[in-house]
PDB file of N, CA and C in Angstrom:
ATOM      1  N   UNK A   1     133.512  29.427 135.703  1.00  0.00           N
ATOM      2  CA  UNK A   1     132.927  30.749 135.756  1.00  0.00           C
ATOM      3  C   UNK A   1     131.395  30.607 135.775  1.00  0.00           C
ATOM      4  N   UNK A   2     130.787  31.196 136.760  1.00  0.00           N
ATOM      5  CA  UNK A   2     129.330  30.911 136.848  1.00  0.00           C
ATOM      6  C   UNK A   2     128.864  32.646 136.222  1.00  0.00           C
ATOM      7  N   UNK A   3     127.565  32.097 135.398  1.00  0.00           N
ATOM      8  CA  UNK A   3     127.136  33.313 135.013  1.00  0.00           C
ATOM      9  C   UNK A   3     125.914  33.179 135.331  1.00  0.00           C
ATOM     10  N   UNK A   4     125.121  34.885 135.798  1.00  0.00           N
ATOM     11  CA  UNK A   4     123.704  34.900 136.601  1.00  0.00           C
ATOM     12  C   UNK A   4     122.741  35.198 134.925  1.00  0.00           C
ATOM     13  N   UNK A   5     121.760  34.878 135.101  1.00  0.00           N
ATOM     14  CA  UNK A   5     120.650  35.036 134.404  1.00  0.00           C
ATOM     15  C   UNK A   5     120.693  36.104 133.683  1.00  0.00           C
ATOM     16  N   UNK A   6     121.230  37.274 133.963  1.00  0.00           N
ATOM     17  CA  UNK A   6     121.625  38.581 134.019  1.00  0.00           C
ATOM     18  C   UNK A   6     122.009  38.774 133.043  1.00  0.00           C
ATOM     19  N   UNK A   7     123.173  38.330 133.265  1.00  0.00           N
ATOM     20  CA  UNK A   7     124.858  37.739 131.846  1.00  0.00           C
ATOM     21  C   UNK A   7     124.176  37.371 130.819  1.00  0.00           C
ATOM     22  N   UNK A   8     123.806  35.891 131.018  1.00  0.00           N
ATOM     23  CA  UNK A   8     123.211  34.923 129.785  1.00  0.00           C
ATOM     24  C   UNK A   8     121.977  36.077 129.161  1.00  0.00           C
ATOM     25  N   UNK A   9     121.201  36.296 129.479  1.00  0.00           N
ATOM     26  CA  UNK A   9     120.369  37.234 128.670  1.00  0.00           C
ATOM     27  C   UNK A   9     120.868  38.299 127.857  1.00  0.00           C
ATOM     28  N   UNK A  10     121.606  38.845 128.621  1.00  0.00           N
ATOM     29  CA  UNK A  10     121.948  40.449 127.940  1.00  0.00           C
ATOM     30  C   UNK A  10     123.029  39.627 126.633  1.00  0.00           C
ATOM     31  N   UNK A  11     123.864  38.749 126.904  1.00  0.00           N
ATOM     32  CA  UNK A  11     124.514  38.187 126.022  1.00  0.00           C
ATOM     33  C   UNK A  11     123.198  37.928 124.568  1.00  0.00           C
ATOM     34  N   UNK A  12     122.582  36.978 124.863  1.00  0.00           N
ATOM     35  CA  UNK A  12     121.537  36.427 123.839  1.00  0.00           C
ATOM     36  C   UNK A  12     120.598  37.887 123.108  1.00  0.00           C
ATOM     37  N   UNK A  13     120.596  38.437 124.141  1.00  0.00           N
ATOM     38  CA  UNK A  13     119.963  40.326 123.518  1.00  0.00           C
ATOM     39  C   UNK A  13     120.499  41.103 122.430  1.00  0.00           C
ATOM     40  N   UNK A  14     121.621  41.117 122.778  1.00  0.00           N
ATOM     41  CA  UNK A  14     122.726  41.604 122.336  1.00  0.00           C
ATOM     42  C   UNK A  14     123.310  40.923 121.128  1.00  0.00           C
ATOM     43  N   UNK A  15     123.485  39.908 120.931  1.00  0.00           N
ATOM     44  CA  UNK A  15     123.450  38.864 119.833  1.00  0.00           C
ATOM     45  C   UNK A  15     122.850  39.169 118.575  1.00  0.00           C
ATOM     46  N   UNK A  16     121.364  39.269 119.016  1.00  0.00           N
ATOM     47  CA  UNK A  16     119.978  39.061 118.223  1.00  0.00           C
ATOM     48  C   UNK A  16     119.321  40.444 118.174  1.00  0.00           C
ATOM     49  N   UNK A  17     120.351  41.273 118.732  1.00  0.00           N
ATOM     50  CA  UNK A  17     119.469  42.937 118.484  1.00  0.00           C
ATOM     51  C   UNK A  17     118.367  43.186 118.730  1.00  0.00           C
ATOM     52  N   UNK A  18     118.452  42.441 120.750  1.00  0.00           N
ATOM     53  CA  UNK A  18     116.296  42.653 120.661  1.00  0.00           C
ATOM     54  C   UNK A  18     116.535  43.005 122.246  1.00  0.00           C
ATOM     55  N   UNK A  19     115.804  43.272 122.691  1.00  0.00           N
ATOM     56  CA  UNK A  19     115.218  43.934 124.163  1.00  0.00           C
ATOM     57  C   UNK A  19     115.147  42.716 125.153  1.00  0.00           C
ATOM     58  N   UNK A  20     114.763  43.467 125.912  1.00  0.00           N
ATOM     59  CA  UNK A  20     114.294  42.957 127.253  1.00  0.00           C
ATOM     60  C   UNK A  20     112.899  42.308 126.720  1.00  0.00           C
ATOM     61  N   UNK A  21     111.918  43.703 126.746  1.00  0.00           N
ATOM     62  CA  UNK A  21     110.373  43.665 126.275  1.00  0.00           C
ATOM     63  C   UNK A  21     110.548  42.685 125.238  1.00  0.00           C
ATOM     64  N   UNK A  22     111.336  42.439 123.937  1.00  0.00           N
ATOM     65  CA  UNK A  22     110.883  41.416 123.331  1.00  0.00           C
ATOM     66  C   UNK A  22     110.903  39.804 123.926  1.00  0.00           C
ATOM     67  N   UNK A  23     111.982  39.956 124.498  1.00  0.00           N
ATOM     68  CA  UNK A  23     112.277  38.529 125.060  1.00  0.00           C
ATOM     69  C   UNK A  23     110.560  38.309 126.280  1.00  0.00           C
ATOM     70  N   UNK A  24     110.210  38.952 126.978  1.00  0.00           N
ATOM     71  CA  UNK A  24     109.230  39.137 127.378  1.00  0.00           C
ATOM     72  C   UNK A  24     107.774  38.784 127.155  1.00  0.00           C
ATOM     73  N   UNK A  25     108.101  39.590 125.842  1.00  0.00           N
ATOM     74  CA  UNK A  25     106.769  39.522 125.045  1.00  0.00           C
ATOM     75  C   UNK A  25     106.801  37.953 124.186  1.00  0.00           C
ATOM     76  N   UNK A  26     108.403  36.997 123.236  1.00  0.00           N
ATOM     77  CA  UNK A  26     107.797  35.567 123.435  1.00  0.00           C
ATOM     78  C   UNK A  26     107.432  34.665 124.453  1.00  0.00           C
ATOM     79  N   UNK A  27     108.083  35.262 125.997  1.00  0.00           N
ATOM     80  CA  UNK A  27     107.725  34.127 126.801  1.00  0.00           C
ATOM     81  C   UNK A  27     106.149  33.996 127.619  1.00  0.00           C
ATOM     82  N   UNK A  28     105.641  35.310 126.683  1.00  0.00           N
ATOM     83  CA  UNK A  28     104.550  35.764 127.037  1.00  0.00           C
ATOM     84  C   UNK A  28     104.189  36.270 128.882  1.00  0.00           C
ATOM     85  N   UNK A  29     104.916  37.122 128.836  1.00  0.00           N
ATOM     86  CA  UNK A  29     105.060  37.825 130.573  1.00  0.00           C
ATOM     87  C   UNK A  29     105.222  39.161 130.452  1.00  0.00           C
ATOM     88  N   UNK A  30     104.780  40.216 131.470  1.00  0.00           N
ATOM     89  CA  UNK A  30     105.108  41.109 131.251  1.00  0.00           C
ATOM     90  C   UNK A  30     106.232  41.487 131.598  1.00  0.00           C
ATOM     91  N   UNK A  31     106.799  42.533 131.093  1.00  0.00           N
ATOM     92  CA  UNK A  31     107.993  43.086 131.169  1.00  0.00           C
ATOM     93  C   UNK A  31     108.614  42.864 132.784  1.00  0.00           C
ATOM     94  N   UNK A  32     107.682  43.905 132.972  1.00  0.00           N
ATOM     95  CA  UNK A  32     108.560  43.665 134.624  1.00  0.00           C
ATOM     96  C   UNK A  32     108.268  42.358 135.659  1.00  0.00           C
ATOM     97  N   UNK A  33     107.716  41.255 135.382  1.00  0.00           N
ATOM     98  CA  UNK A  33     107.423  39.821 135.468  1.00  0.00           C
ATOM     99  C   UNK A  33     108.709  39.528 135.369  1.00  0.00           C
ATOM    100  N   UNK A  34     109.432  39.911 134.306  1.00  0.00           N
ATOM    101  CA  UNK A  34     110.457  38.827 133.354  1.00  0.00           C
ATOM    102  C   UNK A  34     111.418  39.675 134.042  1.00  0.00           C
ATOM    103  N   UNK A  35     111.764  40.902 134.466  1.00  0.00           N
ATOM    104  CA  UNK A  35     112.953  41.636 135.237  1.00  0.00           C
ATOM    105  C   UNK A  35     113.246  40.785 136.499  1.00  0.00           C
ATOM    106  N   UNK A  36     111.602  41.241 136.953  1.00  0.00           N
ATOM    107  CA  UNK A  36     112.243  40.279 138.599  1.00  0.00           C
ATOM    108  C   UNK A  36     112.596  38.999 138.761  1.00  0.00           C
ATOM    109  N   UNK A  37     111.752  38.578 137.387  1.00  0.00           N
ATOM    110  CA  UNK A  37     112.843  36.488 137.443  1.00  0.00           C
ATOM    111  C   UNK A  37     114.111  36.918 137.498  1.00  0.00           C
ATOM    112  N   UNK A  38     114.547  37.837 136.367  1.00  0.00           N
ATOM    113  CA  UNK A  38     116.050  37.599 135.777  1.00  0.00           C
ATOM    114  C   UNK A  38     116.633  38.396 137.044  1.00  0.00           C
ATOM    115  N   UNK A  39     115.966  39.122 137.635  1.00  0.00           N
ATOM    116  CA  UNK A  39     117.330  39.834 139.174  1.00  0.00           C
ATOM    117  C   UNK A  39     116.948  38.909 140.088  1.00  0.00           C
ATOM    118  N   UNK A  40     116.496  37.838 139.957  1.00  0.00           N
ATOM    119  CA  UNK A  40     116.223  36.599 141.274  1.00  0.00           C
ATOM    120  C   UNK A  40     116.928  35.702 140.925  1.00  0.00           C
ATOM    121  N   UNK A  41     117.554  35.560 139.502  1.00  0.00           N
ATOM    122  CA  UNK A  41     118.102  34.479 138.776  1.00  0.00           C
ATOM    123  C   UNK A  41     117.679  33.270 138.770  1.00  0.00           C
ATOM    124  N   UNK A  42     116.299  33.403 138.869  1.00  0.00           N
ATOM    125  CA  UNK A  42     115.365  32.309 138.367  1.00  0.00           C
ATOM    126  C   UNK A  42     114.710  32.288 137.049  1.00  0.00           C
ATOM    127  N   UNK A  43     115.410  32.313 136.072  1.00  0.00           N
ATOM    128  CA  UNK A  43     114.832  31.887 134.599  1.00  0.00           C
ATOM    129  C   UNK A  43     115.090  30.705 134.337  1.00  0.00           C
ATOM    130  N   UNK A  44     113.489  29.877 133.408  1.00  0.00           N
ATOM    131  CA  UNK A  44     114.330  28.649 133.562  1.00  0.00           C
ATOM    132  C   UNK A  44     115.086  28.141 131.980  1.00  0.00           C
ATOM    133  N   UNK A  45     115.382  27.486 132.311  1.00  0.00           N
ATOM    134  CA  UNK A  45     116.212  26.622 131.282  1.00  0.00           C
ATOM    135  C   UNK A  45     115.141  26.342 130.527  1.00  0.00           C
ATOM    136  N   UNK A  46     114.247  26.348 129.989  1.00  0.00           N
ATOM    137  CA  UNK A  46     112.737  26.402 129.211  1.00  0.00           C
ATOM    138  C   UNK A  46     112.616  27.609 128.208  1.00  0.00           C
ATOM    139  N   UNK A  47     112.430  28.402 129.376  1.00  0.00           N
ATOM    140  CA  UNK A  47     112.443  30.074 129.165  1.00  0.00           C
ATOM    141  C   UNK A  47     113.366  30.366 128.433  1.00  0.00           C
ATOM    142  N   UNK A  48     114.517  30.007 128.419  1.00  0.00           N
ATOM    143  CA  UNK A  48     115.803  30.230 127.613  1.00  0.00           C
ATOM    144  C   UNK A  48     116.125  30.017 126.054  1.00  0.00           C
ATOM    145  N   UNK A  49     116.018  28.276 126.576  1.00  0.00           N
ATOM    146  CA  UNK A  49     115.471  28.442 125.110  1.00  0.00           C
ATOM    147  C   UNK A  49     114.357  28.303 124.095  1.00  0.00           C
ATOM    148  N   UNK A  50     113.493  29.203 124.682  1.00  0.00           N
ATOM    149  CA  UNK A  50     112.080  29.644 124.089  1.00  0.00           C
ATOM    150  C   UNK A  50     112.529  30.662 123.592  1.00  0.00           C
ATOM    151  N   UNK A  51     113.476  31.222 124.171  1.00  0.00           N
ATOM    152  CA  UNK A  51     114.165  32.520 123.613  1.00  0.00           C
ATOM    153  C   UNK A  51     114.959  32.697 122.308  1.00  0.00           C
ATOM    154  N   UNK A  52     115.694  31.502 122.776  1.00  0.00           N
ATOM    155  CA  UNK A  52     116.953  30.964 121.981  1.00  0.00           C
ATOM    156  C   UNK A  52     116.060  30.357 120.456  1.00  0.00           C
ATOM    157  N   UNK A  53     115.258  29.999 120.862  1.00  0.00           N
ATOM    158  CA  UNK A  53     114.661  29.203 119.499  1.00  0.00           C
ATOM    159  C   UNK A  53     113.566  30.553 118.666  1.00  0.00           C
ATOM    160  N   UNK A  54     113.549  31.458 119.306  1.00  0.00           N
ATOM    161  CA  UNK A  54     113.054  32.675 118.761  1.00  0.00           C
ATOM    162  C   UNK A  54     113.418  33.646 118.183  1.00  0.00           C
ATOM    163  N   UNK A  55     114.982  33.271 118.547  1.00  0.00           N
ATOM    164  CA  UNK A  55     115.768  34.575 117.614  1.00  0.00           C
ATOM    165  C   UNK A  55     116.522  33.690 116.895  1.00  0.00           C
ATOM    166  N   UNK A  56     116.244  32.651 116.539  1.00  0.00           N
ATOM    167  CA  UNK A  56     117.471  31.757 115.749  1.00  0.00           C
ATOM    168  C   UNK A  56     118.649  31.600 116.319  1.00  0.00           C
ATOM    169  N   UNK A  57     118.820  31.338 117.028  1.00  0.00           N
ATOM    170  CA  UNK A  57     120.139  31.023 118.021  1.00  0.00           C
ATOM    171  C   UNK A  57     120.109  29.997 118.826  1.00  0.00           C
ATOM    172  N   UNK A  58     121.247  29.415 118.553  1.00  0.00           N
ATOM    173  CA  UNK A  58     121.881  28.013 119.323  1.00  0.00           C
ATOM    174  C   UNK A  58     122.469  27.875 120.170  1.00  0.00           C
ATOM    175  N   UNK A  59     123.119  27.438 121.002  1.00  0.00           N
ATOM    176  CA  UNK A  59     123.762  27.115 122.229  1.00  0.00           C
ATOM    177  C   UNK A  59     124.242  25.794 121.699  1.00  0.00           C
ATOM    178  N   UNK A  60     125.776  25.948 122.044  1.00  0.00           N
ATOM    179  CA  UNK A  60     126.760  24.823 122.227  1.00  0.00           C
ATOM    180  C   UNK A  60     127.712  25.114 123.978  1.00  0.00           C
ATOM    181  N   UNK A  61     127.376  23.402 124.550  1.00  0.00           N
ATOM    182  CA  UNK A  61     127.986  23.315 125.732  1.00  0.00           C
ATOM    183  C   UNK A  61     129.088  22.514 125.443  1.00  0.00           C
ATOM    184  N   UNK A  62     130.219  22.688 125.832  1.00  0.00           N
ATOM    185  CA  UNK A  62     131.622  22.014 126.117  1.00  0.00           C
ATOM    186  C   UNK A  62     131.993  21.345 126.754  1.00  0.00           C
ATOM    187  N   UNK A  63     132.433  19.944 126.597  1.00  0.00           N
ATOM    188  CA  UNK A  63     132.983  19.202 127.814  1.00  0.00           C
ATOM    189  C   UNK A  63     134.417  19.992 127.557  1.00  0.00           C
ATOM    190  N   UNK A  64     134.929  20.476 128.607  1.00  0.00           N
ATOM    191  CA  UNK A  64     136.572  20.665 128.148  1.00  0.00           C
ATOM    192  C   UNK A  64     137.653  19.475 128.936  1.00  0.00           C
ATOM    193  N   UNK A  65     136.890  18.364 129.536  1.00  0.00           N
ATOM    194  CA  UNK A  65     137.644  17.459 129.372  1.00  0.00           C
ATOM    195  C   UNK A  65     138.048  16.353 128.552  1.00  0.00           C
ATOM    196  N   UNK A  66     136.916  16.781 127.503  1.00  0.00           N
ATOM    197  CA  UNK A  66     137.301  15.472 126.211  1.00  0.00           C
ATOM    198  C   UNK A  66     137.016  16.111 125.022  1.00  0.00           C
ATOM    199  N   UNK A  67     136.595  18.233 124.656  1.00  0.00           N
ATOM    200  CA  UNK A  67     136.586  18.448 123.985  1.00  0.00           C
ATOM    201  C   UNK A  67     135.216  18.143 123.347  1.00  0.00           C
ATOM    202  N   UNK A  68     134.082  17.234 123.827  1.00  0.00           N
ATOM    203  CA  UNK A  68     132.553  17.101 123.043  1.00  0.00           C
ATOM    204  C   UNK A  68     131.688  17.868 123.354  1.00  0.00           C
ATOM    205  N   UNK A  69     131.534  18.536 122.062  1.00  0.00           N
ATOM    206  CA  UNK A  69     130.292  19.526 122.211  1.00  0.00           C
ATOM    207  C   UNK A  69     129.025  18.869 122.504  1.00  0.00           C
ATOM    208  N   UNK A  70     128.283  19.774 122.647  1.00  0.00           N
ATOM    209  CA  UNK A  70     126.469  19.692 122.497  1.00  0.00           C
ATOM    210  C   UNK A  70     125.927  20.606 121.921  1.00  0.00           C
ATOM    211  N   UNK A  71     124.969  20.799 120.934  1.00  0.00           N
ATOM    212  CA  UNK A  71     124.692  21.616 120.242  1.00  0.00           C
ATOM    213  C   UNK A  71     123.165  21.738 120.673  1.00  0.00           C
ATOM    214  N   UNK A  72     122.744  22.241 120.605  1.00  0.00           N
ATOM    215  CA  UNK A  72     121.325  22.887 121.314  1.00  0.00           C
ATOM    216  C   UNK A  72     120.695  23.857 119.672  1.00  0.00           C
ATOM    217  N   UNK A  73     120.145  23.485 118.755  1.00  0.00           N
ATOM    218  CA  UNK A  73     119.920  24.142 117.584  1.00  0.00           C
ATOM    219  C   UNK A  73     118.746  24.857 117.824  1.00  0.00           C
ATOM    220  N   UNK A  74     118.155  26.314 117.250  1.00  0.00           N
ATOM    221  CA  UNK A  74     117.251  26.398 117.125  1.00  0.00           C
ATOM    222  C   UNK A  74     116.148  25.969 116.308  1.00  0.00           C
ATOM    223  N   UNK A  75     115.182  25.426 116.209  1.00  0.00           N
ATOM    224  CA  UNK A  75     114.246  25.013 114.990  1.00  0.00           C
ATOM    225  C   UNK A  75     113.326  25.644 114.627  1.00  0.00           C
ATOM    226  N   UNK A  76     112.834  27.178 114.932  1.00  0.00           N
ATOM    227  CA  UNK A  76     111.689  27.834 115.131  1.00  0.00           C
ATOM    228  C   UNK A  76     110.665  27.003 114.592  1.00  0.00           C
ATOM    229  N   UNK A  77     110.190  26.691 115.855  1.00  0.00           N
ATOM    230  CA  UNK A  77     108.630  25.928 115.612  1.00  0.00           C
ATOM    231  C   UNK A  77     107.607  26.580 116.434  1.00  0.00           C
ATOM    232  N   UNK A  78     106.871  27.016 116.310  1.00  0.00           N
ATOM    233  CA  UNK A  78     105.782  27.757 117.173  1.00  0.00           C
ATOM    234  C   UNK A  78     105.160  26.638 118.070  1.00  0.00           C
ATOM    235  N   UNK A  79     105.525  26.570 119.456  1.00  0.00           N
ATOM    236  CA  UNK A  79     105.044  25.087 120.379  1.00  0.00           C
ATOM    237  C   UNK A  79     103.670  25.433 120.623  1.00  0.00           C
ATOM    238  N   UNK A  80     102.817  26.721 120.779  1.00  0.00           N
ATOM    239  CA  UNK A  80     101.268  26.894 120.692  1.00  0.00           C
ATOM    240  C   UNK A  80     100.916  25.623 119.499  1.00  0.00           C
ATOM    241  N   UNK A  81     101.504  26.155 118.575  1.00  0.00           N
ATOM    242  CA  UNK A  81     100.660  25.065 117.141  1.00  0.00           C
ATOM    243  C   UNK A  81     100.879  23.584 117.714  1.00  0.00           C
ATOM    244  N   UNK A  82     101.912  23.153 117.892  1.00  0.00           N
ATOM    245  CA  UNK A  82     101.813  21.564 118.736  1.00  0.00           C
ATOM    246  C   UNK A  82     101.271  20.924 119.299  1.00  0.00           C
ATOM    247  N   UNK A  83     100.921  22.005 120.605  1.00  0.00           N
ATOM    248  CA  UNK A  83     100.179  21.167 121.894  1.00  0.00           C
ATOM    249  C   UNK A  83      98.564  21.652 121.159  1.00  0.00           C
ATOM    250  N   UNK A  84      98.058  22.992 120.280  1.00  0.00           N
ATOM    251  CA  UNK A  84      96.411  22.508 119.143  1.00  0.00           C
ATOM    252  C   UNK A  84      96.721  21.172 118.474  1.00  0.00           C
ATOM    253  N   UNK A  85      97.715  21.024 117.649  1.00  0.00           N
ATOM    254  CA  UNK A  85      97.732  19.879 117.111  1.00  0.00           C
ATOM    255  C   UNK A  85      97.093  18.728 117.973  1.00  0.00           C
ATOM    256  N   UNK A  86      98.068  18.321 119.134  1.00  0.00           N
ATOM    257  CA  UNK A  86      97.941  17.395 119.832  1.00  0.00           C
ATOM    258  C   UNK A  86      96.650  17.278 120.612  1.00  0.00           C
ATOM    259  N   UNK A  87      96.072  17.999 120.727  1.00  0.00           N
ATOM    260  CA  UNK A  87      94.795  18.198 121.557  1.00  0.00           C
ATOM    261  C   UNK A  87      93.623  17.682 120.495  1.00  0.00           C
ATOM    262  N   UNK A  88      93.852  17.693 119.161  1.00  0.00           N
ATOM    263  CA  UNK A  88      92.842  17.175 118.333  1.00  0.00           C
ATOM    264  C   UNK A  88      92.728  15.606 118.083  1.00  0.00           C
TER     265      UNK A  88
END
């Protein structure tokens, strides 16, 4: 089952009891910036989980041929503070 950008968002929205505009406002874009990615179904896998790590939410992928997960955790770490860190 393939799901569009569309799906996966409103799913993760819906989850975490937050908007469009918020998801927006962490990836730092404006609103309607972040509409026309998601109806082009170009969000990336970055973007996602910048999202994902913003509302506390994880992602687990399935092999369903041997049953092994992957767990994708959130860690909320603010990545602005990192790359100041690293720059010093």
């Amino acid at each position: 089952m393939t799901m569009t950008n569309k799906k996966i968002l409103a799913i993760l929205l819906a989850s975490a009891d937050k908007t469009q505009a918020d998801a927006a406002e962490i990836l730092r874009k404006f609103p309607q910036s972040l509409n026309m990615t998601i109806n082009r179904n170009n969000l990336r896998v970055c973007d996602l989980l910048t999202v994902c790590d913003a509302f506390n939410i994880s992602i687990d992928f399935k092999d369903s041929s041997n049953n092994i997960v992957l767990s994708l955790s959130a860690n909320n770490r603010n990545k602005t503070d990192d790359s100041k860190d690293g720059a010093k």
